[in-house]
C-alpha atoms as a PDB file:
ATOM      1  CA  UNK A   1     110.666  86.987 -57.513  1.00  0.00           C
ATOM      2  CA  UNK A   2     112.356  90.211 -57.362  1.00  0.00           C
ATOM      3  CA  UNK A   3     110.576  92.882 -59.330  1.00  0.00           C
ATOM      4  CA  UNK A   4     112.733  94.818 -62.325  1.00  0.00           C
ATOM      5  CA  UNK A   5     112.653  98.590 -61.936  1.00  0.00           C
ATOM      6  CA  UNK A   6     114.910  99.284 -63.996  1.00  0.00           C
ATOM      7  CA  UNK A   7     113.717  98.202 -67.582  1.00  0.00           C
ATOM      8  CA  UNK A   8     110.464  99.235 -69.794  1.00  0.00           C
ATOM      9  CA  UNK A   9     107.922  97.847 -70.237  1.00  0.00           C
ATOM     10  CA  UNK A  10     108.516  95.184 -72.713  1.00  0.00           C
ATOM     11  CA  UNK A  11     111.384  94.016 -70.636  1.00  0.00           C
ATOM     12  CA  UNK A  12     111.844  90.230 -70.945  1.00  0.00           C
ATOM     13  CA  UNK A  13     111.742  88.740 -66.979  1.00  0.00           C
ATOM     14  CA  UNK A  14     112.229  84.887 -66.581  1.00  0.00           C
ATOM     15  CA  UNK A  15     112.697  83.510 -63.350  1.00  0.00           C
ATOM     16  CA  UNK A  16     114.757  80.348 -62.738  1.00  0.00           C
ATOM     17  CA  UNK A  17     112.800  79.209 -59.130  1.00  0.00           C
ATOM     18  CA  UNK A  18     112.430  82.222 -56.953  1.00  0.00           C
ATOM     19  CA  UNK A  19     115.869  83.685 -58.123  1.00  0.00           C
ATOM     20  CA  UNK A  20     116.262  86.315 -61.037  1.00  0.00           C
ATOM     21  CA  UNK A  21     119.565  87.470 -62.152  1.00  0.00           C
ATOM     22  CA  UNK A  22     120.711  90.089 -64.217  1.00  0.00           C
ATOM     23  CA  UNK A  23     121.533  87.279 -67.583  1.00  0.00           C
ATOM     24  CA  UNK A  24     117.458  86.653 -67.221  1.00  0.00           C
ATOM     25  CA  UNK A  25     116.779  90.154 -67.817  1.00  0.00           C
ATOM     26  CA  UNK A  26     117.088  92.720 -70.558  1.00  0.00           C
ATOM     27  CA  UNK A  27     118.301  96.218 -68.844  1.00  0.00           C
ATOM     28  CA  UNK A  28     120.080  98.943 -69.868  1.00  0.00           C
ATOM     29  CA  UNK A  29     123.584  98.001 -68.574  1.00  0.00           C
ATOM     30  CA  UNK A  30     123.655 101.317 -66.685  1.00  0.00           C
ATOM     31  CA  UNK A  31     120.827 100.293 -64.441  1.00  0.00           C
ATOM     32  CA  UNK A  32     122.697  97.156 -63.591  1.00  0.00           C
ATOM     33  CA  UNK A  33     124.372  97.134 -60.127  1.00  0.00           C
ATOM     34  CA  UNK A  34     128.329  96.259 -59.636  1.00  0.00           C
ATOM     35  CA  UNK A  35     127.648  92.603 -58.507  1.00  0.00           C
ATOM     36  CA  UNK A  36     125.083  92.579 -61.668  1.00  0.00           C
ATOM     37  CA  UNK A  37     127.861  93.714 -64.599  1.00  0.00           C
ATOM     38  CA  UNK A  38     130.153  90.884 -62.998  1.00  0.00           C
ATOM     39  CA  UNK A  39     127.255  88.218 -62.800  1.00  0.00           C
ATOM     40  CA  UNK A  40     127.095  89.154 -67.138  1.00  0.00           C
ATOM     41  CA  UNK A  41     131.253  89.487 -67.309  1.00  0.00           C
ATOM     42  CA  UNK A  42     131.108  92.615 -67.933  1.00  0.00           C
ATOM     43  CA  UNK A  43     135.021  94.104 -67.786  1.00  0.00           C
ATOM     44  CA  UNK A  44     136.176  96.651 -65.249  1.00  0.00           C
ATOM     45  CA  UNK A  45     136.219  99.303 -67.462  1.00  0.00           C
ATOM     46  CA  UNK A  46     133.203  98.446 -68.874  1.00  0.00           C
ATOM     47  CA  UNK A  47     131.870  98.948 -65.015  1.00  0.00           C
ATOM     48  CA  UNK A  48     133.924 102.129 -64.853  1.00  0.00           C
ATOM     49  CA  UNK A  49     132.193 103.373 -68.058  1.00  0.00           C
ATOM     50  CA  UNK A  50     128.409 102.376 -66.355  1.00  0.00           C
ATOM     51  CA  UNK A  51     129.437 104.105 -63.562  1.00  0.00           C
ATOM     52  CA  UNK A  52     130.427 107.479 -65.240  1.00  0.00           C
ATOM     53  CA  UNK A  53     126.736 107.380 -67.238  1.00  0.00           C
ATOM     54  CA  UNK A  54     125.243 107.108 -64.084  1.00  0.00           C
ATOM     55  CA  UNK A  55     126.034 110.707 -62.987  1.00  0.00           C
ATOM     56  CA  UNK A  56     126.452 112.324 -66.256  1.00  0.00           C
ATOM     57  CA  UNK A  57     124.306 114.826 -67.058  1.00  0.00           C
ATOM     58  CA  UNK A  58     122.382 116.259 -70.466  1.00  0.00           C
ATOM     59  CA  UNK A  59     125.683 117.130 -72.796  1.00  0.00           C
ATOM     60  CA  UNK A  60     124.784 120.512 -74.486  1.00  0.00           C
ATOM     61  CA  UNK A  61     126.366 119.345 -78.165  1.00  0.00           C
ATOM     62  CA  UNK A  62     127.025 116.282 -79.753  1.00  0.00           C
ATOM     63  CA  UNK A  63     127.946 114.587 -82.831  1.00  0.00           C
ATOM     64  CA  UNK A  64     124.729 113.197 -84.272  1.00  0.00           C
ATOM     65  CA  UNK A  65     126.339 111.263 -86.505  1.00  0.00           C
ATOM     66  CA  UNK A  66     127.782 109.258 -83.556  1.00  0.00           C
ATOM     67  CA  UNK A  67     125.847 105.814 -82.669  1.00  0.00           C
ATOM     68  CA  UNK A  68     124.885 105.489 -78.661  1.00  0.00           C
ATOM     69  CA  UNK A  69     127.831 103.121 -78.172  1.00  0.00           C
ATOM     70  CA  UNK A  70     130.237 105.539 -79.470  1.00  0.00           C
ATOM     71  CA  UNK A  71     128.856 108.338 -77.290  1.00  0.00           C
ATOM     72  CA  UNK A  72     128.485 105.848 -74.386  1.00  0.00           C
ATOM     73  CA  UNK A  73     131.955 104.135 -74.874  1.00  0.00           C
ATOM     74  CA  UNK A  74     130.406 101.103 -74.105  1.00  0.00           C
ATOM     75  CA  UNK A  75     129.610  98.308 -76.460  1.00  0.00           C
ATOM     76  CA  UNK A  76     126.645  95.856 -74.757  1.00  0.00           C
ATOM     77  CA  UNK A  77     127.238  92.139 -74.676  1.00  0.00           C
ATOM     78  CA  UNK A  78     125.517  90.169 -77.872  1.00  0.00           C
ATOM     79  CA  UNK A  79     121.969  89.476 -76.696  1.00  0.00           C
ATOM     80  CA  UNK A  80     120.792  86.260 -76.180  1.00  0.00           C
ATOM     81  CA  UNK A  81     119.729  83.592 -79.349  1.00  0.00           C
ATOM     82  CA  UNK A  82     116.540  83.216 -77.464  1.00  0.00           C
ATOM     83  CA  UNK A  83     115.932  87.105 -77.171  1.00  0.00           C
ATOM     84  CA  UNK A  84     113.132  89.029 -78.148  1.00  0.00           C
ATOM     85  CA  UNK A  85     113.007  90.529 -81.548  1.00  0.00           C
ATOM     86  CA  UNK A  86     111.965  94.104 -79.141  1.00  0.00           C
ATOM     87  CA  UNK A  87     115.098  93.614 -77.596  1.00  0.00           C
ATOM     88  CA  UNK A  88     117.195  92.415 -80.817  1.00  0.00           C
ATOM     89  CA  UNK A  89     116.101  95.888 -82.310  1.00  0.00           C
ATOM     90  CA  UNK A  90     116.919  98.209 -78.824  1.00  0.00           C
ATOM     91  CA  UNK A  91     120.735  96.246 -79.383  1.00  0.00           C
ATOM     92  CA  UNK A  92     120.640  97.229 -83.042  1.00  0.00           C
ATOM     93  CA  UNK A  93     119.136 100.614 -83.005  1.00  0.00           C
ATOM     94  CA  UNK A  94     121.983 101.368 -80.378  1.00  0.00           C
ATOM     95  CA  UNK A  95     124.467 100.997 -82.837  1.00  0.00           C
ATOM     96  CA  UNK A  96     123.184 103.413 -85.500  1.00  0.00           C
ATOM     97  CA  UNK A  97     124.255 106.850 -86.129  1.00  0.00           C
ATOM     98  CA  UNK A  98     121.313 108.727 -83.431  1.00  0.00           C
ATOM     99  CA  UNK A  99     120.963 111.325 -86.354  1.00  0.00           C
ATOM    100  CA  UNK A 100     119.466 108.448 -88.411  1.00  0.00           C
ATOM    101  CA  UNK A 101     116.639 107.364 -85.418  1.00  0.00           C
ATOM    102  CA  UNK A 102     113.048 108.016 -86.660  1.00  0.00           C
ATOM    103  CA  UNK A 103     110.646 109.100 -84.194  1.00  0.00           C
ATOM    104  CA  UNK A 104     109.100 105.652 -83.386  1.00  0.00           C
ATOM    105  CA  UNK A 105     112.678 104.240 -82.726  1.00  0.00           C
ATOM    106  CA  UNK A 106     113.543 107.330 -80.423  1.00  0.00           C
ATOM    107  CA  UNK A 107     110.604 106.278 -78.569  1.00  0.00           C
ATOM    108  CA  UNK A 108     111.237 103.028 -78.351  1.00  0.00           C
ATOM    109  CA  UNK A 109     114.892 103.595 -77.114  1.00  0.00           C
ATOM    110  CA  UNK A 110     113.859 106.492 -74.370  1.00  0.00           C
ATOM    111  CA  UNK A 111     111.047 104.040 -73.580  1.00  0.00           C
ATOM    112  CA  UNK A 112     113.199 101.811 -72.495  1.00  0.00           C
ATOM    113  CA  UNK A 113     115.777 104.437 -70.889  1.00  0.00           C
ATOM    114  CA  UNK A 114     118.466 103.877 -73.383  1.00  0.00           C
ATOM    115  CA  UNK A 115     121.129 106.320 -74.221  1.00  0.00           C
ATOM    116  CA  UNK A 116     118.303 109.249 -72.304  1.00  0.00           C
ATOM    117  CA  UNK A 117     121.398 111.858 -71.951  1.00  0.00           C
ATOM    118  CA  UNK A 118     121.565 111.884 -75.888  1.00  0.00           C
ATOM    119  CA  UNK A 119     118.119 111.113 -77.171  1.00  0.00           C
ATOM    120  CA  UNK A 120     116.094 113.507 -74.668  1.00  0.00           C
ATOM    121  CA  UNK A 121     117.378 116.939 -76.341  1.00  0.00           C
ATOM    122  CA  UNK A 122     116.859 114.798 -79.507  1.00  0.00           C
ATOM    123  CA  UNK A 123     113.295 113.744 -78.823  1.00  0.00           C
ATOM    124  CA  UNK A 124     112.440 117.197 -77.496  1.00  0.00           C
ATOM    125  CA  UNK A 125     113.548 119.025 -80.184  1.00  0.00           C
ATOM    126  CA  UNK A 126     111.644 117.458 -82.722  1.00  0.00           C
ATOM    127  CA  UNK A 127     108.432 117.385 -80.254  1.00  0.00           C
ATOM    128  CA  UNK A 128     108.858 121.151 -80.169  1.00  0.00           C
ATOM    129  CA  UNK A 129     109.074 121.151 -84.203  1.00  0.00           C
ATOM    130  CA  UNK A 130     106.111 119.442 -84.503  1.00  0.00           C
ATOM    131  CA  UNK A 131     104.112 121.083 -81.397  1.00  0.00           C
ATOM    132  CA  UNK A 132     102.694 124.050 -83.728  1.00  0.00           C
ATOM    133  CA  UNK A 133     101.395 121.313 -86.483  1.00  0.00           C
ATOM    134  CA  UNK A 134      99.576 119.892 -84.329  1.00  0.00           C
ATOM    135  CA  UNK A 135      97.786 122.957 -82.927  1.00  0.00           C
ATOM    136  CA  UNK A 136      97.276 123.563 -86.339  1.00  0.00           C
ATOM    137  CA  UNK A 137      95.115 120.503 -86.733  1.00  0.00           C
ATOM    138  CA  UNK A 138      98.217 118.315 -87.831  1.00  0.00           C
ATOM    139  CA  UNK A 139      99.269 114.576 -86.728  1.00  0.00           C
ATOM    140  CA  UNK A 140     101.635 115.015 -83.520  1.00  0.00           C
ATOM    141  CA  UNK A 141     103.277 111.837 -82.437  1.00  0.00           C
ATOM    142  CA  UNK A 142     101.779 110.316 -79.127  1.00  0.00           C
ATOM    143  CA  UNK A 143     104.573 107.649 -79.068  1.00  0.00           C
ATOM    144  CA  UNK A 144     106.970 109.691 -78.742  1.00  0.00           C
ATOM    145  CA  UNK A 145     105.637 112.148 -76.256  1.00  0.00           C
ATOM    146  CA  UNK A 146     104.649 109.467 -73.745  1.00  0.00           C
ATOM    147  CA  UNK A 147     108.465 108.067 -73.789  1.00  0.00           C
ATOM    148  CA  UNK A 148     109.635 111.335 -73.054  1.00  0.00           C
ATOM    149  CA  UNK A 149     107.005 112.835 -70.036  1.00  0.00           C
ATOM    150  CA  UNK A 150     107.181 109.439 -68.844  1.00  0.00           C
ATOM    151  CA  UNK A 151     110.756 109.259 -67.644  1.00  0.00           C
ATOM    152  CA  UNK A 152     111.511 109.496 -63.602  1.00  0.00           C
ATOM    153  CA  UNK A 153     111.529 112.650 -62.034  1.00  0.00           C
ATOM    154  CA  UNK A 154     115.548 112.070 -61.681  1.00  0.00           C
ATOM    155  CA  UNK A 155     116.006 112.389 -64.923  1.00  0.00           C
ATOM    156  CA  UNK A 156     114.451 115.840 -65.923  1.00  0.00           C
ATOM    157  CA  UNK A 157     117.440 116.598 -62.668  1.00  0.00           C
ATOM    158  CA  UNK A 158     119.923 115.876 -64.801  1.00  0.00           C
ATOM    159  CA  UNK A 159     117.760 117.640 -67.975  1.00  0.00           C
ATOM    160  CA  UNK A 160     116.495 121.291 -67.115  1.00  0.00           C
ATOM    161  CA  UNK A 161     117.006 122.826 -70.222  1.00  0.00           C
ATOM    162  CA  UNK A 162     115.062 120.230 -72.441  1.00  0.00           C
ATOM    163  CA  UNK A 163     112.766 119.243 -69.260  1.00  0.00           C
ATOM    164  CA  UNK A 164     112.661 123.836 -69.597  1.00  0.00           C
ATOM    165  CA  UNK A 165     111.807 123.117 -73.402  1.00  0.00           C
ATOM    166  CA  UNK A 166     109.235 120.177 -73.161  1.00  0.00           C
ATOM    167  CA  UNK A 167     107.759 122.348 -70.851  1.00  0.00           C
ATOM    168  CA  UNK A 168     106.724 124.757 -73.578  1.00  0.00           C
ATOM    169  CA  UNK A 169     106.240 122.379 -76.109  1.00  0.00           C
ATOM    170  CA  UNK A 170     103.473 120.940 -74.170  1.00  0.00           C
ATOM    171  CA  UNK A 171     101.172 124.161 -73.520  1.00  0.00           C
ATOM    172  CA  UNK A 172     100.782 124.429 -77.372  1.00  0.00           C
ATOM    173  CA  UNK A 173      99.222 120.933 -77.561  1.00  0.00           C
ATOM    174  CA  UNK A 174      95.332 121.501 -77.777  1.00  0.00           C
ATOM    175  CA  UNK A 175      94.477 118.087 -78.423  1.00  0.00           C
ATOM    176  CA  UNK A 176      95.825 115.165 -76.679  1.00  0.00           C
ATOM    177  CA  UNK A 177      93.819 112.062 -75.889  1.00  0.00           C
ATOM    178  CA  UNK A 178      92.905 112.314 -71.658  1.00  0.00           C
ATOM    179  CA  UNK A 179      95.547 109.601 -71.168  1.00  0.00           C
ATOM    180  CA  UNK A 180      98.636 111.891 -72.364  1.00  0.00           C
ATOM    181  CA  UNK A 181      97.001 114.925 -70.878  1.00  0.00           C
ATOM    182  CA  UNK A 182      97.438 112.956 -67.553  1.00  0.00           C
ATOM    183  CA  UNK A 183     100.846 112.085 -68.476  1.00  0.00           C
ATOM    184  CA  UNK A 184     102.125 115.449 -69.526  1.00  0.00           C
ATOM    185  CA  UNK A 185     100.346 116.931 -66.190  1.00  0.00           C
ATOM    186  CA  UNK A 186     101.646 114.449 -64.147  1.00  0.00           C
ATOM    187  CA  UNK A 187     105.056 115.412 -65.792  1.00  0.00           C
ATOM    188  CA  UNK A 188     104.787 119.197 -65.203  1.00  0.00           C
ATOM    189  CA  UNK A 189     103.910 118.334 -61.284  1.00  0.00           C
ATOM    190  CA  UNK A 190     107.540 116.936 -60.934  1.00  0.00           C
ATOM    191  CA  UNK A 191     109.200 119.746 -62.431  1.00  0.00           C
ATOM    192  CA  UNK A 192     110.261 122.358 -60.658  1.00  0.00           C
ATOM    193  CA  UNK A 193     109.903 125.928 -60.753  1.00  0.00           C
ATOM    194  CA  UNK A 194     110.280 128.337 -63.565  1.00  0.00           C
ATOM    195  CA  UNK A 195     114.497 128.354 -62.597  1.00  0.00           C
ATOM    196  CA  UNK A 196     114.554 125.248 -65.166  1.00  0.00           C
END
């Protein structure tokens, strides 16, 4: 069976024999390879669209009031009947206004790599808000912090200037369990130097 890299960790895999294609997987359609968005019917321009996410970077500004598939220009396929309710929600959440996201539903979405060039700065921003609370003896969200220092190396390329801010955010954080401490160190060995 060939292993899925390229979804979360509540991805859905079923295998039909020893074969598993792209329609028995849930994956952000801009992980999906050429051969992949034809196997699901995707159109050409929808390919074209995948193709140009793959190499965008972190946008600077953006209209929050926007939903992912309006920033994405891509509208995903209706999932299938027998799909997870995880996965219903990730299809759902996708077409809400990102300004409207809570916290656990950022997570959930940058957990699963969706829409990262918008929700990143998003994520980060509100994990630097809510850095000095916690150092203060205040509730900091976990969640949220382990979808963001958990995302590849590659993407924190494409980042510097929130991967520059998250950076920050997480030398004010006194007290994280040992499990996020070795995610957020783990995270800092990846970046690189202070030019971020």
């Amino acid at each position: 069976m060939r292993r899925n890299h390229s979804c979360g960790p509540y991805a859905r895999l079923t295998a039909h024999g020893s074969r598993l294609t792209a329609r028995d997987r849930w994956t952000d359609p801009l992980e999906l390879a050429p051969e992949e968005c034809r196997e699901l019917g995707l159109r050409d321009d929808a390919q074209k669209a995948i193709t140009k996410q793959r190499t965008r970077r972190m946008p600077e500004d953006f209209d929050r009031g926007r939903s992912l598939e309006e920033l994405e220009g891509l509208r995903w396929p209706v999932p299938p009947a027998d799909t997870t309710p995880m996965v219903r929600n990730v299809y759902e959440l996708r077409r809400r206004p990102v300004a409207t996201l809570e916290p656990h539903e950022l997570a959930r979405l940058i957990g699963q790599d969706v829409g990262l060039p918008w929700l990143l700065p998003l994520a980060v921003d509100i994990l630097r808000d809510t850095a000095p609370k916690q150092a203060d003896g205040g509730w900091f969200d976990d969640d949220l912090l382990y979808a963001v220092i958990t995302r590849k190396p590659e993407v924190w390329a494409t980042a510097p200037g929130p991967a520059h801010e998250l950076k920050e955010t997480v030398a004010v954080l006194t007290d994280v369990s040992r499990y996020v401490r070795q995610d957020i160190d783990a995270f800092l060995s990846v970046l690189p130097g202070d030019d971020a």
